[in-house]
Each structure stands twice: as C-alpha cells, then as structure tokens.
C-alpha atoms as a PDB file:
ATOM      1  CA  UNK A   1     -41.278 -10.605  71.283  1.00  0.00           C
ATOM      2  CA  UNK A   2     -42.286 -12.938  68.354  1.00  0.00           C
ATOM      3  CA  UNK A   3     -44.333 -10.481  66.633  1.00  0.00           C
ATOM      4  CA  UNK A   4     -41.482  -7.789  66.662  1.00  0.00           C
ATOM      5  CA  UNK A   5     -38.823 -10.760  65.802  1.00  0.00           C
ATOM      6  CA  UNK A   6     -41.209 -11.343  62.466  1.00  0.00           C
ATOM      7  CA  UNK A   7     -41.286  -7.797  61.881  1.00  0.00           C
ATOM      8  CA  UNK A   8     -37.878  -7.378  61.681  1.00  0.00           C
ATOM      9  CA  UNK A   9     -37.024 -10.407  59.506  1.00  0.00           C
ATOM     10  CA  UNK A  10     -39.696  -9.215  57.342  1.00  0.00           C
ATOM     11  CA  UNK A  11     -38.860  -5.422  57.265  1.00  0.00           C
ATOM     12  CA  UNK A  12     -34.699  -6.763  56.846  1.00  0.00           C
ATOM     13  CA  UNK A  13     -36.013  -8.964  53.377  1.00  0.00           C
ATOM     14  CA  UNK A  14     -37.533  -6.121  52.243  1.00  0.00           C
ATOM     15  CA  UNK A  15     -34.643  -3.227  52.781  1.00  0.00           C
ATOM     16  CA  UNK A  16     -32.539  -6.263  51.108  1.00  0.00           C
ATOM     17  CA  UNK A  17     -34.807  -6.161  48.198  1.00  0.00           C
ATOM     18  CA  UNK A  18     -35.414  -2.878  47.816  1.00  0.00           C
ATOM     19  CA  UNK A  19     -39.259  -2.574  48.521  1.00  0.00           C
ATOM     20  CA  UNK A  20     -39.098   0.088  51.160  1.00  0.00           C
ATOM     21  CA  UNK A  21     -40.626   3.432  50.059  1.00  0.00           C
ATOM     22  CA  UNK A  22     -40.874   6.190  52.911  1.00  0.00           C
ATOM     23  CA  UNK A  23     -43.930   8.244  52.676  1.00  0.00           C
ATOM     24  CA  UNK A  24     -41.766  10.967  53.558  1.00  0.00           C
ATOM     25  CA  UNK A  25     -43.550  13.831  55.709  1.00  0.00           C
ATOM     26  CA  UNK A  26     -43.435  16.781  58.583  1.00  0.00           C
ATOM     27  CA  UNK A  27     -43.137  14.555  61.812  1.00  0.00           C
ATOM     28  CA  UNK A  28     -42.289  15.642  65.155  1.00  0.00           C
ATOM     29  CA  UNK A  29     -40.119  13.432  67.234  1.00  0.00           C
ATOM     30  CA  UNK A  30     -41.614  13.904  70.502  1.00  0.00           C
ATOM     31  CA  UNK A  31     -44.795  12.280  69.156  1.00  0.00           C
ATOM     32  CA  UNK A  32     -42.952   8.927  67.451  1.00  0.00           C
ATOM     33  CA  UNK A  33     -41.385   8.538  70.402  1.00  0.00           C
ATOM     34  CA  UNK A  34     -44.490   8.222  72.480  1.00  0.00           C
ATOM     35  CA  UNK A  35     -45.859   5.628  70.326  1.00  0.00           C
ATOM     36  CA  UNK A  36     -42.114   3.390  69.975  1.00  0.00           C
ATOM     37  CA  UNK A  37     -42.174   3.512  73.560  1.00  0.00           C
ATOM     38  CA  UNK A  38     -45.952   2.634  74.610  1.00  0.00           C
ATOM     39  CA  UNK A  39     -44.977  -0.930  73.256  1.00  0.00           C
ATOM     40  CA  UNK A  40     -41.748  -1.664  74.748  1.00  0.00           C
ATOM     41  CA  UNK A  41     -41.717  -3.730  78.293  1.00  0.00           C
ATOM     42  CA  UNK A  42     -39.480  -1.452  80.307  1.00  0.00           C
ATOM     43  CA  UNK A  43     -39.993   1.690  78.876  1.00  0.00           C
ATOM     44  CA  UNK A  44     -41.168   3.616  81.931  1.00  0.00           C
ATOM     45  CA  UNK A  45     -37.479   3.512  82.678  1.00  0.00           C
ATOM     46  CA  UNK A  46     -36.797   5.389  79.976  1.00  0.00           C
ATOM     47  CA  UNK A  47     -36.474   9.603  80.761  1.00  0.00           C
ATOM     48  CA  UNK A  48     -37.576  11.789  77.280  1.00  0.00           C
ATOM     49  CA  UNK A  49     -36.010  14.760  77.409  1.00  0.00           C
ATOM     50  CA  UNK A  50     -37.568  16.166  74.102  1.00  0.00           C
ATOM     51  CA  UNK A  51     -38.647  19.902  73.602  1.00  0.00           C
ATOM     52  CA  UNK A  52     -41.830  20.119  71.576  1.00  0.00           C
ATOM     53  CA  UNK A  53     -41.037  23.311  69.914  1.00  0.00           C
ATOM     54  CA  UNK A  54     -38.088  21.531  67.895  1.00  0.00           C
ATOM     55  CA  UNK A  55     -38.526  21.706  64.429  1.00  0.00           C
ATOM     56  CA  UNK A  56     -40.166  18.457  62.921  1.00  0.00           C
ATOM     57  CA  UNK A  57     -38.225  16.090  60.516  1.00  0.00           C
ATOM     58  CA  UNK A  58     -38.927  14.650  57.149  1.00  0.00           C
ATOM     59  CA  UNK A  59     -39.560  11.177  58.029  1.00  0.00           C
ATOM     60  CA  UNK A  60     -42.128   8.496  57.602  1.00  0.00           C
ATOM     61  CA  UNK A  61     -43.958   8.167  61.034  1.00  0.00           C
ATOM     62  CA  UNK A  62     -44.044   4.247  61.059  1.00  0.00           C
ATOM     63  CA  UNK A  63     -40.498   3.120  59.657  1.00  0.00           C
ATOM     64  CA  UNK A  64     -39.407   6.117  62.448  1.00  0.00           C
ATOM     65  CA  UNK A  65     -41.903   5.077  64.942  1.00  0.00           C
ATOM     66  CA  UNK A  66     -40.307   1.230  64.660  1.00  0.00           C
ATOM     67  CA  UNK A  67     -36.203   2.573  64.437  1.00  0.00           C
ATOM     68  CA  UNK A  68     -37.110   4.421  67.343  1.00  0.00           C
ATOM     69  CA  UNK A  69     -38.508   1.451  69.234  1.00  0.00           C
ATOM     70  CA  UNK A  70     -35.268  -0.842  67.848  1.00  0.00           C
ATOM     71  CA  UNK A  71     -33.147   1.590  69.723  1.00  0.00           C
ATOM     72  CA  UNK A  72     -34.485   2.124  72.791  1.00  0.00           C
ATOM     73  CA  UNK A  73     -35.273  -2.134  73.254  1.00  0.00           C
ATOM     74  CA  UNK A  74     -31.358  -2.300  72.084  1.00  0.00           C
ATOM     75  CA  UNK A  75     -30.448  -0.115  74.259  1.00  0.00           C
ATOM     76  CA  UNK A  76     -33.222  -1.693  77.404  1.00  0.00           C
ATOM     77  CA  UNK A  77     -31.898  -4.933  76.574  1.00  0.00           C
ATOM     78  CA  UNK A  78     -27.895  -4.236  76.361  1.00  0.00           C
ATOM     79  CA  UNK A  79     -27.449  -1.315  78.646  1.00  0.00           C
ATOM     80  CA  UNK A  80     -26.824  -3.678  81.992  1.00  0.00           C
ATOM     81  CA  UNK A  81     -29.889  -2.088  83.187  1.00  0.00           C
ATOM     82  CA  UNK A  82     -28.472   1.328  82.801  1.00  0.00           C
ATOM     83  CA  UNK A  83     -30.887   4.473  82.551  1.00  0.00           C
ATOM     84  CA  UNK A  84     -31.986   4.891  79.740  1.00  0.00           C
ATOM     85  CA  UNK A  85     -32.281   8.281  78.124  1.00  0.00           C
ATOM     86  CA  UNK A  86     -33.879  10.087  74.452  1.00  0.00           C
ATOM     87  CA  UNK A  87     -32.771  13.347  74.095  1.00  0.00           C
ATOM     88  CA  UNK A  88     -33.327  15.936  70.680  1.00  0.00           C
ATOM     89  CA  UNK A  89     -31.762  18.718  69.196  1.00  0.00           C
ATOM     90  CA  UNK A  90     -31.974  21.189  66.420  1.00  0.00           C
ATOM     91  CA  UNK A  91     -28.996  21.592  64.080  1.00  0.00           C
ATOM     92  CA  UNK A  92     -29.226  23.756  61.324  1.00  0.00           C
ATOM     93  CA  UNK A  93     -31.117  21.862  58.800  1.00  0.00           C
ATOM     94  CA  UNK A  94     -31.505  18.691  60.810  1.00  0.00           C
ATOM     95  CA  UNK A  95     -32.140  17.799  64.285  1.00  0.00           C
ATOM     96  CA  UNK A  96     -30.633  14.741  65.795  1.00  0.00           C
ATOM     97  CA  UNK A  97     -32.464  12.336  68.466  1.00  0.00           C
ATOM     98  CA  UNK A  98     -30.014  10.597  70.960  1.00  0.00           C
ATOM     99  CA  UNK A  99     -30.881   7.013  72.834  1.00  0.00           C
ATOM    100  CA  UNK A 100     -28.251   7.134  75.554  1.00  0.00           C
ATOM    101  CA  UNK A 101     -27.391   4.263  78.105  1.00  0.00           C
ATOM    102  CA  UNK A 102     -24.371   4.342  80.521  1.00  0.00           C
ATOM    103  CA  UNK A 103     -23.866   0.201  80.187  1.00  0.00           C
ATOM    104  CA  UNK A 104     -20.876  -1.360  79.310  1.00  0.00           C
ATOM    105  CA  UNK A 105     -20.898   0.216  75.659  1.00  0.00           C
ATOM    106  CA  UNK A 106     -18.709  -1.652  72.930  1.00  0.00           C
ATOM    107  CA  UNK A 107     -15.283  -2.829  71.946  1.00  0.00           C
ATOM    108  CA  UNK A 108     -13.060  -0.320  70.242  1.00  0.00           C
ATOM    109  CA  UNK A 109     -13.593  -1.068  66.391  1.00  0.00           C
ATOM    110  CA  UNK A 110     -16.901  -2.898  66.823  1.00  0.00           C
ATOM    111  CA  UNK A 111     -19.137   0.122  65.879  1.00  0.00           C
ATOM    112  CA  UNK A 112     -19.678  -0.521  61.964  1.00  0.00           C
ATOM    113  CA  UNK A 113     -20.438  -4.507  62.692  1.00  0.00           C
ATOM    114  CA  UNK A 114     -23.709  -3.160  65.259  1.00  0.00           C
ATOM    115  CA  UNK A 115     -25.679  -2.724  61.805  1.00  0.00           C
ATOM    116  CA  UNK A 116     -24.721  -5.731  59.981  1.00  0.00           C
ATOM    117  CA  UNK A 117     -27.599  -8.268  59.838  1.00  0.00           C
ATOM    118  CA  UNK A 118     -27.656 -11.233  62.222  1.00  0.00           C
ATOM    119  CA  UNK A 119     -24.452  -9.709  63.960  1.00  0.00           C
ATOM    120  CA  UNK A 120     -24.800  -9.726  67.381  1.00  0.00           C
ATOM    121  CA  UNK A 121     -21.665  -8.186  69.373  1.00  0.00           C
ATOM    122  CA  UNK A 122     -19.994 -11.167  71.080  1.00  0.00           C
ATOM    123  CA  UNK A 123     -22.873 -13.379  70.201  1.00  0.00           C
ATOM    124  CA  UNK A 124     -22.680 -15.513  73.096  1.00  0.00           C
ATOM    125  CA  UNK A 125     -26.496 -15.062  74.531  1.00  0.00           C
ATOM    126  CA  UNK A 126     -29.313 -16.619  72.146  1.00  0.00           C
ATOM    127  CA  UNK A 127     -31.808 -15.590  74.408  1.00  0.00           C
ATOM    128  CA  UNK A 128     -32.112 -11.853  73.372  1.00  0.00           C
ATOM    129  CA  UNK A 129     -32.552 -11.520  69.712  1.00  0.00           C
ATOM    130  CA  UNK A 130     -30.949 -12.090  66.738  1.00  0.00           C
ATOM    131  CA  UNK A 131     -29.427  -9.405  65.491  1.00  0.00           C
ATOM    132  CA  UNK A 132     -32.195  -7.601  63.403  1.00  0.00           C
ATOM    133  CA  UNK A 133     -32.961  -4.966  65.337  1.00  0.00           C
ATOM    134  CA  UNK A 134     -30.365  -2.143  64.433  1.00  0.00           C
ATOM    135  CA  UNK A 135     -29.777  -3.828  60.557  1.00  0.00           C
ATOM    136  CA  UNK A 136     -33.559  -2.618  60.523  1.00  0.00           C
ATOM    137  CA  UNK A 137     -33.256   0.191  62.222  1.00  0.00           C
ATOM    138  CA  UNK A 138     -29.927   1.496  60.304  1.00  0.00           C
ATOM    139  CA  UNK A 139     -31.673   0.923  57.069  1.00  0.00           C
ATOM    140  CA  UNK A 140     -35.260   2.478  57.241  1.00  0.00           C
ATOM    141  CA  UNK A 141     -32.934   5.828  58.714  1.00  0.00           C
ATOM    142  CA  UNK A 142     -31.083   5.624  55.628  1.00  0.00           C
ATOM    143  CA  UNK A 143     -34.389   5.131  53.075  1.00  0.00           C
ATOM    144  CA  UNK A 144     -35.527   8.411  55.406  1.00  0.00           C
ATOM    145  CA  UNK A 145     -32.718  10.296  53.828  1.00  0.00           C
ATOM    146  CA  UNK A 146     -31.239  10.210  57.643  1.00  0.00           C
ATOM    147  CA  UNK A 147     -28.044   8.867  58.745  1.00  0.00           C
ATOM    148  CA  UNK A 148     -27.964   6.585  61.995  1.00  0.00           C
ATOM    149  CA  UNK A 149     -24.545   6.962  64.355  1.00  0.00           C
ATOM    150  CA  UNK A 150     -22.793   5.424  67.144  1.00  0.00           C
ATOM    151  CA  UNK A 151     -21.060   7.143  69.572  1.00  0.00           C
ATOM    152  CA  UNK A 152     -19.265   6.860  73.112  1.00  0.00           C
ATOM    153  CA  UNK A 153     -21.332   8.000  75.747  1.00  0.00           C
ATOM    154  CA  UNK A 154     -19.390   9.955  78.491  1.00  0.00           C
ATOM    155  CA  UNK A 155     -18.728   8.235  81.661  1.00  0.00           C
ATOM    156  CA  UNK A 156     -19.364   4.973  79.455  1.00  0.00           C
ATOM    157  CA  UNK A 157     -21.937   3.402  77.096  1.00  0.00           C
ATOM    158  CA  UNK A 158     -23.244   3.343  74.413  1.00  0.00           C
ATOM    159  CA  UNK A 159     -25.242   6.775  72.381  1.00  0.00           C
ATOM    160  CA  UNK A 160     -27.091   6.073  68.978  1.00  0.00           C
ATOM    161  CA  UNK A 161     -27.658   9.516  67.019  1.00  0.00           C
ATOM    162  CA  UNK A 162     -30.616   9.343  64.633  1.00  0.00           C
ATOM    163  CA  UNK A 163     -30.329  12.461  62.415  1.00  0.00           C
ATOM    164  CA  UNK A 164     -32.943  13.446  59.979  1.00  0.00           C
ATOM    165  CA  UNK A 165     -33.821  16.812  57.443  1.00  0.00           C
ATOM    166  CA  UNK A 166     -35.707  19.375  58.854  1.00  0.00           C
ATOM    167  CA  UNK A 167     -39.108  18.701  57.074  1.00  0.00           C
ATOM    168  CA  UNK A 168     -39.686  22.248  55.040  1.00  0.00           C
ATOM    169  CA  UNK A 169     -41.480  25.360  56.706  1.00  0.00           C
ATOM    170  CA  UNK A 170     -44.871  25.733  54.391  1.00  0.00           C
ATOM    171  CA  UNK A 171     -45.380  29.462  53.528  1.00  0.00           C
ATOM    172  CA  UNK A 172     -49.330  30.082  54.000  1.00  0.00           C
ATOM    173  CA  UNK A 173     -49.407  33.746  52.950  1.00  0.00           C
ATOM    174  CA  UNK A 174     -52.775  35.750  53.757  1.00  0.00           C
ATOM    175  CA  UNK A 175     -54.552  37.160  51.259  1.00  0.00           C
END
C-alpha cells in the first residue's frame, strides 16, 4: 500500500506539471486488465467479463495498466464489499471498459469532486487512502486521449466508464 501511495503522489506531481507523455499504442484491454489486477489484494473477487475479439484501444499499456488498477482498488475498497465487476464494449470508434460495484454509490452532485486531488467523498476514514487514486487515474485517461465517467449503477452503486480510441486497423496488403 505504500509503494502504490508513492506512486500516486508521484504520478499526481507529474500530471500537475505536465511531464506525462503516453507512448500511445494498439492495446487490448483484456490483457491490462490481467496485469492491474494480479497486484491488487482482493482481486479474485473481481468477475472480467471481457471478450477478446474487441477491438484494441490506443492507449499506453502502463499509465492504462495503473488507471485500471486505481479503479478496481476504488471500487474493492468503497464498494461495502460489493461484487465487483469489469465489463468492455465496442462503440463505433471507441470501446468503453466498465468497473461496476453495487455499494452504496455517491451523493447526488458529488460525481465531479471523485477526481479532484486529495478529495475523498465524506473524508471521514484516514485509514484508506488519500484521495490520489482516481485524480491519477482521471488524468493519465485524459493524456490517453480517453475520457473517464461516472455513472449510477442500476440497483445502486457506483460504475466508472473508461473510454478510449479504437487504436487504427494496419493495412498489410500482399504483394
């Protein structure tokens, strides 16, 4: 937990400074989200629902790799031990990836505060972060080119929609 708490203080410095620059290539979701879930505690709980035949996005693997991994803990760590679900779909030139939980979700209003750094909704429990995590995760998506959203989930909780360009088809034309 310390090493991902420096990580995130580090990575938030440097989308306040500008240094982040995306190595921006085809990546295919169901493999970053292997490897943001292989270091989470808890994330056996977590059901992937992710068909490998989906196009692949334009993304750097590691910033996506570590959004990924913000989400899901966010959502581990939030969801009052709610499942946990990633799901991914293709929409025309972009395909979204879902983290859904079915906890107790947030206040009316409160959605454009989640990505504001060191804002913790209700910030009454120090003992599980401080507020990095989705600042971090909202900004690398948005040096992707992406767009990170927050939605209701039905029945209640919380869904975070990480959308992302289709990465471009590569013509390889036999001669």
């Amino acid at each position: 937990r310390l090493h991902a708490l420096v990580d995130n203080l580090l990575d938030s410095s440097r989308l306040a400074t500008g240094a982040i620059t995306p190595a921006l290539q085809p990546v295919g979701y169901d493999e970053v989200v292997l490897r943001a879930l292989s270091g989470l505690d808890g994330a056996r709980a977590v059901a992937v629902d992710i068909d490998e035949s989906l196009p692949h996005v334009l993304a750097d693997a590691g910033l996506l790799e570590r959004v990924v991994a913000n989400i899901v803990d966010n959502a581990l760590r939030h969801g009052g031990g709610s499942p946990v679900a990633i799901r991914a779909s293709a929409h025309a030139d972009h395909v979204e990836l879902r983290v859904v939980d079915h906890g107790p979700g947030i206040p009316p209003g409160s959605a454009p505060s989640m990505f504001t750094p060191f804002q913790r909704l209700g910030d009454r429990d120090t003992t599980t972060g401080i507020g990095l995590g989705l600042s971090v995760a909202h900004g690398f998506t948005d040096a992707m080119g992406g767009s990170l959203a927050v939605e209701d989930t039905p029945g209640g909780g919380l869904t975070l929609a990480i959308c992302l360009p289709t990465a471009p088809k590569i013509n390889q034309a036999v001669r």
